[in-house]
C-alpha atoms as a PDB file:
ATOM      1  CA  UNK A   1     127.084 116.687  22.118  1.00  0.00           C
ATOM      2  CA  UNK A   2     129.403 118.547  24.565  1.00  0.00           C
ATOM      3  CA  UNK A   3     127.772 119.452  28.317  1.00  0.00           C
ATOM      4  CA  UNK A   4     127.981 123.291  29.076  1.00  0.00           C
ATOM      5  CA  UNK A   5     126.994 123.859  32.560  1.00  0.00           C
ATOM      6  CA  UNK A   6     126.365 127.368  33.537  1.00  0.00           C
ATOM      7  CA  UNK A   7     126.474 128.038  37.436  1.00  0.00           C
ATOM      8  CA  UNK A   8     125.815 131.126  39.479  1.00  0.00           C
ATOM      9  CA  UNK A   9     128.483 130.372  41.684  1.00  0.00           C
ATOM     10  CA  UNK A  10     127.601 132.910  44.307  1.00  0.00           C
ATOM     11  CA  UNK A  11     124.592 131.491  44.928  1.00  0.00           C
ATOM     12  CA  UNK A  12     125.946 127.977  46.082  1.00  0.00           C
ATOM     13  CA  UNK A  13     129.360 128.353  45.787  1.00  0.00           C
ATOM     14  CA  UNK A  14     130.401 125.217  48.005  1.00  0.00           C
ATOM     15  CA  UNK A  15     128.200 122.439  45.542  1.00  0.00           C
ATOM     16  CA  UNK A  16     129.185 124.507  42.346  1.00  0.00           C
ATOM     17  CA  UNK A  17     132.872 123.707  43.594  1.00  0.00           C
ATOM     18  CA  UNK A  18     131.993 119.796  43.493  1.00  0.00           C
ATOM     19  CA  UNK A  19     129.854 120.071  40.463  1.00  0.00           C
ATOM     20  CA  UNK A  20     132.457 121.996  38.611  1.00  0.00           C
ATOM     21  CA  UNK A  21     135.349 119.143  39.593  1.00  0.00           C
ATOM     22  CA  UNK A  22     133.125 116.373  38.893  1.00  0.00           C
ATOM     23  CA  UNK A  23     131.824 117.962  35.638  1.00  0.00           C
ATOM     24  CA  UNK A  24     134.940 118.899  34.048  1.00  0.00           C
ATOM     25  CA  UNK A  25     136.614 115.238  35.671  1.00  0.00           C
ATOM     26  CA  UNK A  26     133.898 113.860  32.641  1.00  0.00           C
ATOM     27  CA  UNK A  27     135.047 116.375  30.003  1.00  0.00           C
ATOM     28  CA  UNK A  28     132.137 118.644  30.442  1.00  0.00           C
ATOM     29  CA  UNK A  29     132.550 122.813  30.344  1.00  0.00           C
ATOM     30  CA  UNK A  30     131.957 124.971  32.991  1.00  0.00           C
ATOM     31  CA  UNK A  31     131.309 128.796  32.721  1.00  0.00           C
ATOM     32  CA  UNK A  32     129.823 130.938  35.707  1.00  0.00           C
ATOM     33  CA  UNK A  33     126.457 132.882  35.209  1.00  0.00           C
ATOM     34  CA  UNK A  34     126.624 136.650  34.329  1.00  0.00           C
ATOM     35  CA  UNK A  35     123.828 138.454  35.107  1.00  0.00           C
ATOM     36  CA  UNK A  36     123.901 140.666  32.296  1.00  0.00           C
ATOM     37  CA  UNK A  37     123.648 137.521  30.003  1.00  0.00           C
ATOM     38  CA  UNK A  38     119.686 138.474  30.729  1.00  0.00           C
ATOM     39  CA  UNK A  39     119.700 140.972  28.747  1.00  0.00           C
ATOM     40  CA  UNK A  40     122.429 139.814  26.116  1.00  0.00           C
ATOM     41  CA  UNK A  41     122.193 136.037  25.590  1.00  0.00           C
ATOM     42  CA  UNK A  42     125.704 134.407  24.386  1.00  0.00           C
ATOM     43  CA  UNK A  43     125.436 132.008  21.578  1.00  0.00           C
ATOM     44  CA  UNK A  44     127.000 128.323  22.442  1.00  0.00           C
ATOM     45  CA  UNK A  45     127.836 126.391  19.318  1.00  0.00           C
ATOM     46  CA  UNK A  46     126.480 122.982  19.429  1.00  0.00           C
ATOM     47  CA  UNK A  47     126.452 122.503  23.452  1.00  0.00           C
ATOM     48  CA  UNK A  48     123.906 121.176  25.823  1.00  0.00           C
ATOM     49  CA  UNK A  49     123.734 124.106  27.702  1.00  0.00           C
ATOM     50  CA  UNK A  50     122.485 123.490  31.946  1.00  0.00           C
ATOM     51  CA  UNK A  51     121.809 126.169  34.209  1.00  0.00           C
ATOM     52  CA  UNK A  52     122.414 125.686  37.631  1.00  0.00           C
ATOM     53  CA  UNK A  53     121.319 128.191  40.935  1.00  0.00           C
ATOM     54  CA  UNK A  54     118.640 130.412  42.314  1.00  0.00           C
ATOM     55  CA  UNK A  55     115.236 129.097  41.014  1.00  0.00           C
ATOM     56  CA  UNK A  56     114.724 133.070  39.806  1.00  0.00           C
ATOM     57  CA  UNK A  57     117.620 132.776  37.205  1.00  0.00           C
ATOM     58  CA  UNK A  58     116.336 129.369  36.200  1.00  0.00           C
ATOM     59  CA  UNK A  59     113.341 129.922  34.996  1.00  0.00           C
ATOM     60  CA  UNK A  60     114.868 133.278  33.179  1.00  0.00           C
ATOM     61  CA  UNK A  61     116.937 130.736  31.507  1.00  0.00           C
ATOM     62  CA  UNK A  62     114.406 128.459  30.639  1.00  0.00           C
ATOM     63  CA  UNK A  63     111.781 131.232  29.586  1.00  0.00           C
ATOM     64  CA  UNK A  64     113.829 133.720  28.011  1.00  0.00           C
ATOM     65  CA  UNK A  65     117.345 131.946  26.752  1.00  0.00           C
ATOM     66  CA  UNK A  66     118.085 130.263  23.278  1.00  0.00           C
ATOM     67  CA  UNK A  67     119.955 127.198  24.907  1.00  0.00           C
ATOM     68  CA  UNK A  68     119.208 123.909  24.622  1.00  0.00           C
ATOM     69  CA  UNK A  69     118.146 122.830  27.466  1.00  0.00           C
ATOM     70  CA  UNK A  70     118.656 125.834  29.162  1.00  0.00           C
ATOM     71  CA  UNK A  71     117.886 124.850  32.597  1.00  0.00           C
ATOM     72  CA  UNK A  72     115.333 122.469  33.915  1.00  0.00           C
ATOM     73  CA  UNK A  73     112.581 124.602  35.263  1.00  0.00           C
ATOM     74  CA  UNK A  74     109.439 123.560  33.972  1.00  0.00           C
ATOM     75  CA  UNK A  75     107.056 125.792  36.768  1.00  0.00           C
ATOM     76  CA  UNK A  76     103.672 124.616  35.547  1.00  0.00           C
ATOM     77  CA  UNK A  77     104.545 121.080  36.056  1.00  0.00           C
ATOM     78  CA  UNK A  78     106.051 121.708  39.817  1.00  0.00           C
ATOM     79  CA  UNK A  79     102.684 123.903  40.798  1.00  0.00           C
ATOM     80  CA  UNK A  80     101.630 122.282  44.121  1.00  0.00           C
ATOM     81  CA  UNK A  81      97.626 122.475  42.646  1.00  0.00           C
ATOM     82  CA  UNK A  82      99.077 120.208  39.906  1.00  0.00           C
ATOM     83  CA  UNK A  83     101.006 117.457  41.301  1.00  0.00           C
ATOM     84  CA  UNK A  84      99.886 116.921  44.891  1.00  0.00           C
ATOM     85  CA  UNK A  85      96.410 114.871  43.498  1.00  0.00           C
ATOM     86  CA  UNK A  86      99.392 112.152  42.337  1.00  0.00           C
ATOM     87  CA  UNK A  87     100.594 111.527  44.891  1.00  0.00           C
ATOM     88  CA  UNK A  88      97.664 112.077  47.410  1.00  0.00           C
ATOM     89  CA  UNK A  89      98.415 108.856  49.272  1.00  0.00           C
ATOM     90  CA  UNK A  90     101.955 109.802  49.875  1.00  0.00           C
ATOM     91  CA  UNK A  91     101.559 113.911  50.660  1.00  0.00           C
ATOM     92  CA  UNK A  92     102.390 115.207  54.218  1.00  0.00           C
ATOM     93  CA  UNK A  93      99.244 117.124  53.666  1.00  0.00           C
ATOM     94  CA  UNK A  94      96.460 115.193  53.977  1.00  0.00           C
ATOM     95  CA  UNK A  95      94.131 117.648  53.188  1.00  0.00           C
ATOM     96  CA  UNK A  96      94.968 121.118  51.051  1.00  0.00           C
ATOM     97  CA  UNK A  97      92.688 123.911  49.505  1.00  0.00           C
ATOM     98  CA  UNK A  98      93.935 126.160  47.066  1.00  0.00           C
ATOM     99  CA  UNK A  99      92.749 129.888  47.334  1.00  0.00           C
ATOM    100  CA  UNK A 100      94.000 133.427  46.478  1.00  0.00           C
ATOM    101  CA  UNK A 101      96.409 135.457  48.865  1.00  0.00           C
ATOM    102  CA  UNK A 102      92.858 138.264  48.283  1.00  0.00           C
ATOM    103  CA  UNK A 103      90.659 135.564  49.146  1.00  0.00           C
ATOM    104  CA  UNK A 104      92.104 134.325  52.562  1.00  0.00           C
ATOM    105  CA  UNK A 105      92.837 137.416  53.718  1.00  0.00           C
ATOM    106  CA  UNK A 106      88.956 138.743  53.567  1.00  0.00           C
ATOM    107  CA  UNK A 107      87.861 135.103  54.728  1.00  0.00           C
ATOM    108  CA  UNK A 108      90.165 133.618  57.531  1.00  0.00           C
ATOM    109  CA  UNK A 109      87.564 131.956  59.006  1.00  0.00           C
ATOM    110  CA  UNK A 110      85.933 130.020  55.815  1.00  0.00           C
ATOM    111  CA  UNK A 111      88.850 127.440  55.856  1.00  0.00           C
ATOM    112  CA  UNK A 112      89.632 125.004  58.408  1.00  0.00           C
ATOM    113  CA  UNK A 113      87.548 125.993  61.327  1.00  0.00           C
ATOM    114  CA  UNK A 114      89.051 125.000  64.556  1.00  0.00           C
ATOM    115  CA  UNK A 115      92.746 125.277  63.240  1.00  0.00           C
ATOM    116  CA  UNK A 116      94.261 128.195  65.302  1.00  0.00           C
ATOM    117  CA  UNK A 117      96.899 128.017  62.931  1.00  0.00           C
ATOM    118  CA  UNK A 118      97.871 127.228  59.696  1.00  0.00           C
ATOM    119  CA  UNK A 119     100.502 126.622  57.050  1.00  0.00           C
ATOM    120  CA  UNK A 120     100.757 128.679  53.550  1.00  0.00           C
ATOM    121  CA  UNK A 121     102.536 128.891  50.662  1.00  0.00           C
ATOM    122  CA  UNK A 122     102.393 130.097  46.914  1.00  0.00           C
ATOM    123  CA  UNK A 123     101.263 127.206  44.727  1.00  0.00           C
ATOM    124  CA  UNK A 124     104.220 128.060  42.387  1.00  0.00           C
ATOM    125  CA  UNK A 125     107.644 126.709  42.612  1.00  0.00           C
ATOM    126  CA  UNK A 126     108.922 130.306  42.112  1.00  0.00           C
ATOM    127  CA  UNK A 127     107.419 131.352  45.982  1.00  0.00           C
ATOM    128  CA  UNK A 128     107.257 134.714  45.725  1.00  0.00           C
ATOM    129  CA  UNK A 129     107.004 134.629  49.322  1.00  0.00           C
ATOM    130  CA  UNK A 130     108.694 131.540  51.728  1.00  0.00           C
ATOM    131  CA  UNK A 131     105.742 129.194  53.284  1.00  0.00           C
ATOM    132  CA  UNK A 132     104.818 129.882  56.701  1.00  0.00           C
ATOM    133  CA  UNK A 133     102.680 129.237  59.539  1.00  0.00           C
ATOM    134  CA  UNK A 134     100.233 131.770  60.403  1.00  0.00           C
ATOM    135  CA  UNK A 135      97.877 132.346  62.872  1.00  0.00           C
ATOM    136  CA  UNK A 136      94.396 132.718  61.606  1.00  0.00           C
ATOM    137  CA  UNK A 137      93.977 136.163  64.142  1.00  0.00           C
ATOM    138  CA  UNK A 138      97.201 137.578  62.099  1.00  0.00           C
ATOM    139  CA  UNK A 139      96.508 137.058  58.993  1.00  0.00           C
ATOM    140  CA  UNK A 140      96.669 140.169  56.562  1.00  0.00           C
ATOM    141  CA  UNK A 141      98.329 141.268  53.520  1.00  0.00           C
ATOM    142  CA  UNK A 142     101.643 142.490  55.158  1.00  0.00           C
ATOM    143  CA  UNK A 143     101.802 138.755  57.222  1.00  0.00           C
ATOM    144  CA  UNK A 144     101.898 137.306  54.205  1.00  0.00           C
ATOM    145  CA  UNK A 145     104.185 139.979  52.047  1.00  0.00           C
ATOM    146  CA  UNK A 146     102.507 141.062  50.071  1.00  0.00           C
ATOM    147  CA  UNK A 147     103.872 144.602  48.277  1.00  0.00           C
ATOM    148  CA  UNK A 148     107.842 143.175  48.982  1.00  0.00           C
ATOM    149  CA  UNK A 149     107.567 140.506  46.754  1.00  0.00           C
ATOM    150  CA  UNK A 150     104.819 140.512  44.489  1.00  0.00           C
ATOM    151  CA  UNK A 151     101.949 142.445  44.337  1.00  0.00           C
ATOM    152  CA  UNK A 152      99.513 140.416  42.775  1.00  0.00           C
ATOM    153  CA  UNK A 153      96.177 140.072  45.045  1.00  0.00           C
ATOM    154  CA  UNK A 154      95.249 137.401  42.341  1.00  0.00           C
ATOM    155  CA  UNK A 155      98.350 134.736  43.979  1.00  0.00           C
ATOM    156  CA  UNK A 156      97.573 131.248  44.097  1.00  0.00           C
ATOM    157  CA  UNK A 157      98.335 129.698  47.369  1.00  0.00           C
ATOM    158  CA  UNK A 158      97.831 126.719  49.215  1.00  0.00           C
ATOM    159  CA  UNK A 159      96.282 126.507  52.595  1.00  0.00           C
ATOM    160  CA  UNK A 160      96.856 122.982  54.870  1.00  0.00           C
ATOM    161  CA  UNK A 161      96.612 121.935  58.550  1.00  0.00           C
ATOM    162  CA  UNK A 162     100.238 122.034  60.436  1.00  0.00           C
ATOM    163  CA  UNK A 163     102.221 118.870  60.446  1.00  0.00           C
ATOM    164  CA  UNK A 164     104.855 118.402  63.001  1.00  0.00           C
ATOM    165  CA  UNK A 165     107.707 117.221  60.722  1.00  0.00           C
ATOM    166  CA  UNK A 166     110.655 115.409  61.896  1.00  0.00           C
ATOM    167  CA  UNK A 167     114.124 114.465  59.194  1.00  0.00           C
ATOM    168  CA  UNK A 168     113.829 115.372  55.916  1.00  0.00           C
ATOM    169  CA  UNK A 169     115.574 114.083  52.672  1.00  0.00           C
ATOM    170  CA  UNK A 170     116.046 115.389  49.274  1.00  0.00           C
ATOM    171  CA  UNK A 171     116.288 112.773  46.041  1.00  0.00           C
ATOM    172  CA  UNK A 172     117.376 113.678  42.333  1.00  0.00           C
ATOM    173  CA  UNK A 173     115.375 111.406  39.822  1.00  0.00           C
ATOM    174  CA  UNK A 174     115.988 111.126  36.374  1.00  0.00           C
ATOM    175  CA  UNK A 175     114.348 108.487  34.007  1.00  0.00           C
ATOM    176  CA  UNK A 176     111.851 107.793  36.956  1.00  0.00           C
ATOM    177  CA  UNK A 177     115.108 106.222  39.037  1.00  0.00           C
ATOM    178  CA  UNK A 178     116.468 107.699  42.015  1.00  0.00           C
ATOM    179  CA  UNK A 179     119.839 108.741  41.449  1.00  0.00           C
ATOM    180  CA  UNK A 180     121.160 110.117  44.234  1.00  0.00           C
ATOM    181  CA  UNK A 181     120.471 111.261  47.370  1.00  0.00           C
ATOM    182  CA  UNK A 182     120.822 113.649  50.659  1.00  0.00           C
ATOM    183  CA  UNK A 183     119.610 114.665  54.235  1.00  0.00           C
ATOM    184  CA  UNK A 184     119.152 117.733  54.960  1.00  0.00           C
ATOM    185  CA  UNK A 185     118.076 120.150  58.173  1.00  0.00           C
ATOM    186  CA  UNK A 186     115.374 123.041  56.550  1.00  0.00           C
ATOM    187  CA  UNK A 187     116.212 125.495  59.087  1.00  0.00           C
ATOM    188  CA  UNK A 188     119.617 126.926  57.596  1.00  0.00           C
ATOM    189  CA  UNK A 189     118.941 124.584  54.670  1.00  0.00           C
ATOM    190  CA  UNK A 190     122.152 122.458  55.108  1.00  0.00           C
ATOM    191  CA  UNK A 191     123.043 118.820  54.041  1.00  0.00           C
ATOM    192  CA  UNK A 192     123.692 116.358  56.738  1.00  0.00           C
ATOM    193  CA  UNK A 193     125.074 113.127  54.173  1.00  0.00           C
ATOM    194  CA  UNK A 194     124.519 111.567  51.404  1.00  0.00           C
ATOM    195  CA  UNK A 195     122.334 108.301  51.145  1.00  0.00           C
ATOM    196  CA  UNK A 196     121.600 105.675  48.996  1.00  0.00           C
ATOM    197  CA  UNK A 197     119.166 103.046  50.443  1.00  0.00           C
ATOM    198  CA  UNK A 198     116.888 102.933  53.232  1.00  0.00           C
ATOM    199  CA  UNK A 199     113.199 103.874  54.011  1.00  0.00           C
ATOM    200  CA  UNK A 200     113.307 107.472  52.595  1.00  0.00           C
ATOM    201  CA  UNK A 201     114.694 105.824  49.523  1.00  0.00           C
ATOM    202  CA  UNK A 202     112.573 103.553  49.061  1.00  0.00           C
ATOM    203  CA  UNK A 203     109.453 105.578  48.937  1.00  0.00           C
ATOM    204  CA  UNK A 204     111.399 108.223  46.505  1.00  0.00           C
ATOM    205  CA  UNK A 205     112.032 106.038  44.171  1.00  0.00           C
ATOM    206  CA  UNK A 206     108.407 104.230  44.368  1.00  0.00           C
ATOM    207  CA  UNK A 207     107.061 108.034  43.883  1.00  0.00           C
ATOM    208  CA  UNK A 208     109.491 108.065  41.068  1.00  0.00           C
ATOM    209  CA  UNK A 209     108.379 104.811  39.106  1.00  0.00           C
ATOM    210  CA  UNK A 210     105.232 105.889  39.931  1.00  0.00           C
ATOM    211  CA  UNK A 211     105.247 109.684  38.474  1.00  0.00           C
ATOM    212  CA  UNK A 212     104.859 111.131  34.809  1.00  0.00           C
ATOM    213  CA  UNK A 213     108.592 113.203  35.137  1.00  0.00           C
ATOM    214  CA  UNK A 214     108.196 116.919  34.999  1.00  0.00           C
ATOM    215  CA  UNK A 215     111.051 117.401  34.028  1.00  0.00           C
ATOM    216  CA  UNK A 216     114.091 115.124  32.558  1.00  0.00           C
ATOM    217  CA  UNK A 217     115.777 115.632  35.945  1.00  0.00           C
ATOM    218  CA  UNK A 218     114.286 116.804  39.205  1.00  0.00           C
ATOM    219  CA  UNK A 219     114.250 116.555  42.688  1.00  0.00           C
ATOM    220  CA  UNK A 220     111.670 114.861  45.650  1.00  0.00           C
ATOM    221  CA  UNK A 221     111.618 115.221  49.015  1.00  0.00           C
ATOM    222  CA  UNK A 222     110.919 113.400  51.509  1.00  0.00           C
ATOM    223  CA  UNK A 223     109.658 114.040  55.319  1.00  0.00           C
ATOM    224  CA  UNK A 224     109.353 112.055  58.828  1.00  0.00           C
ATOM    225  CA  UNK A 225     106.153 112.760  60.408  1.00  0.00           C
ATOM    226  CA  UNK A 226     104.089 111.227  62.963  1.00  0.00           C
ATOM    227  CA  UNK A 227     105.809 108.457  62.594  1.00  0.00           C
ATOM    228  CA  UNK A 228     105.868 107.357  59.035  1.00  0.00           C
ATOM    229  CA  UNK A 229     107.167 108.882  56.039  1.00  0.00           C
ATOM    230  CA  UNK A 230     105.818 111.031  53.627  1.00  0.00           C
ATOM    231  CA  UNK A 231     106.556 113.268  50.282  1.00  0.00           C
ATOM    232  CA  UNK A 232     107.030 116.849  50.664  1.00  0.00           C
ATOM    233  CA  UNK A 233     107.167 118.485  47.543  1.00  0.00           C
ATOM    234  CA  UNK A 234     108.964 118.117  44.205  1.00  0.00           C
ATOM    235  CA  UNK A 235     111.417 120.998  42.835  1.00  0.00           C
ATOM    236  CA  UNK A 236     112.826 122.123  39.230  1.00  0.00           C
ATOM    237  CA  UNK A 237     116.832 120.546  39.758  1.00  0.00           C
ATOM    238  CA  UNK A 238     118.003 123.782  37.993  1.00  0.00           C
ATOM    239  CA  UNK A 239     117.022 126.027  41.049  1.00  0.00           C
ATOM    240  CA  UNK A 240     117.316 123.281  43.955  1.00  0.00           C
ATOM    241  CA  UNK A 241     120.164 123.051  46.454  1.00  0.00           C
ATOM    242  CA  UNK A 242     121.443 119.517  45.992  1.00  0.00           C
ATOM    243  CA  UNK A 243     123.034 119.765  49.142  1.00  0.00           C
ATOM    244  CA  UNK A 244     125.045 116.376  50.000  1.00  0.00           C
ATOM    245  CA  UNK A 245     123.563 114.869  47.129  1.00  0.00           C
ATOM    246  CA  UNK A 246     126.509 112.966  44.881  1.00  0.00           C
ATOM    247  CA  UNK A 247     126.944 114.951  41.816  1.00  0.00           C
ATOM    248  CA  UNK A 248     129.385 112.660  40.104  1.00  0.00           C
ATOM    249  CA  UNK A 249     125.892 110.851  39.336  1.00  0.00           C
ATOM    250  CA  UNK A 250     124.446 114.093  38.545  1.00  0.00           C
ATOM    251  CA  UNK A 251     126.646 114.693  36.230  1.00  0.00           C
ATOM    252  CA  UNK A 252     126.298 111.094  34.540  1.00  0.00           C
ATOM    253  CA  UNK A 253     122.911 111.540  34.567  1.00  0.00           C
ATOM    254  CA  UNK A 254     123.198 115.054  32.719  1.00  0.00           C
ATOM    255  CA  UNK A 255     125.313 112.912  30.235  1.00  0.00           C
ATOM    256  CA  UNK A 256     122.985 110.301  29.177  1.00  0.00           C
ATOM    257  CA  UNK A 257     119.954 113.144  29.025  1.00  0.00           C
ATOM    258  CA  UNK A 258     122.422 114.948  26.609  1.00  0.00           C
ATOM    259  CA  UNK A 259     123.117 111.643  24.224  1.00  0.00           C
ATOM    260  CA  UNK A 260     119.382 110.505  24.311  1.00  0.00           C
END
């Protein structure tokens, strides 16, 4: 079956340059993402069809489109509430509550006493709003965006204690192997180089082994802190920067998903 990749170029124009060379070095098609494809889908004849770029579009895609794939996005499978008791052993945060965005702000003080500060974000992939520390005497609905971004009182989010965190490093997994692999620097959220052995490595791809996929391809991060190393989170690979990630193996491992 022949491998249609769809990229919103704009979004990450620099990897969507490599990915389109690599991709169309293996025979596979290329198109750029039109926005107004939302509201009149194109029909591709016997293609794999891929989405690639802002996590928004991707699950659009995946939700809304009549491709096959489509993009891989699935968001229930990437909510923090459902993955992080798998890998509790492994998680930067030891300890987590889940709670509404209406709930925290009317009871600061009913979670973690004696933690001046804390760290928040939406249990959904999607993060309608980034994740943040806050301190517990600013908390309020504005603090935490609400009315920009969403305007449900109802959010899910997840409250945990700060951890200082040192390098980080993002894996793509596929088949529950580590395929390739990248550092990266979260403030400005650019690639350092690409990687393929070595600590952070090894623990991806034990996570991997270890993990029921959400998806057929995804990505896992991993973190330095306090002197060990730890997973972060895990992301849909349809709306993750790969950053220096090698996507000639991306794109073999788009392949073989397409002929299994």
């Amino acid at each position: 079956m022949k491998i249609h990749w769809i990229l919103e170029t704009q979004v990450l124009p620099e990897l969507h340059q490599r990915l389109t060379q690599a991709a169309e070095k293996r025979g596979q098609n290329v198109s750029a993402w039109n926005d107004d494809w939302s509201f009149r889908w194109p029909k591709f004849q016997d293609e794999f069809i891929l989405f690639h770029g802002s996590l928004g579009v991707a699950n659009d895609v995946a939700q809304n489109s009549p491709w096959a794939p489509g993009a891989f996005c699935n968001l229930e499978h990437f909510k923090c509430s459902n993955y992080y008791p798998t890998i509790a052993e492994t998680l930067i945060h030891r300890s987590w509550v889940q709670t509404t965005v209406e709930d925290f702000v009317n009871r600061p003080d009913d979670f973690y006493k004696g933690e001046a500060e804390l760290f928040i974000r939406p249990d959904s992939p999607l993060k309608p709003f980034s994740g943040r520390v806050i301190h517990r005497d600013n908390v309020s609905l504005r603090a935490l965006d609400h009315g920009f971004y969403y305007d449900e009182l109802d959010l899910p989010i997840i409250l945990t204690p700060i951890r200082q965190v040192g390098q980080e490093w993002r894996f793509v997994v596929r088949d529950q192997q580590v395929i390739t692999g990248s550092g990266y620097v979260a403030d400005g959220r650019s690639g350092t180089v690409e990687i393929t052995n070595g600590p952070a490595w090894d623990l991806a791809q034990s996570i991997a082994r270890s993990l029921e996929p959400p998806d057929p391809l995804y990505v896992l991060d991993i973190a330095e802190s306090d002197g060990r190393l730890w997973v972060m989170e895990l992301n849909p690979f349809s709306g993750a920067d790969l950053y220096a990630c090698n996507v000639v193996q991306i794109v073999e491992a788009v392949a073989k998903i397409a002929s299994s």
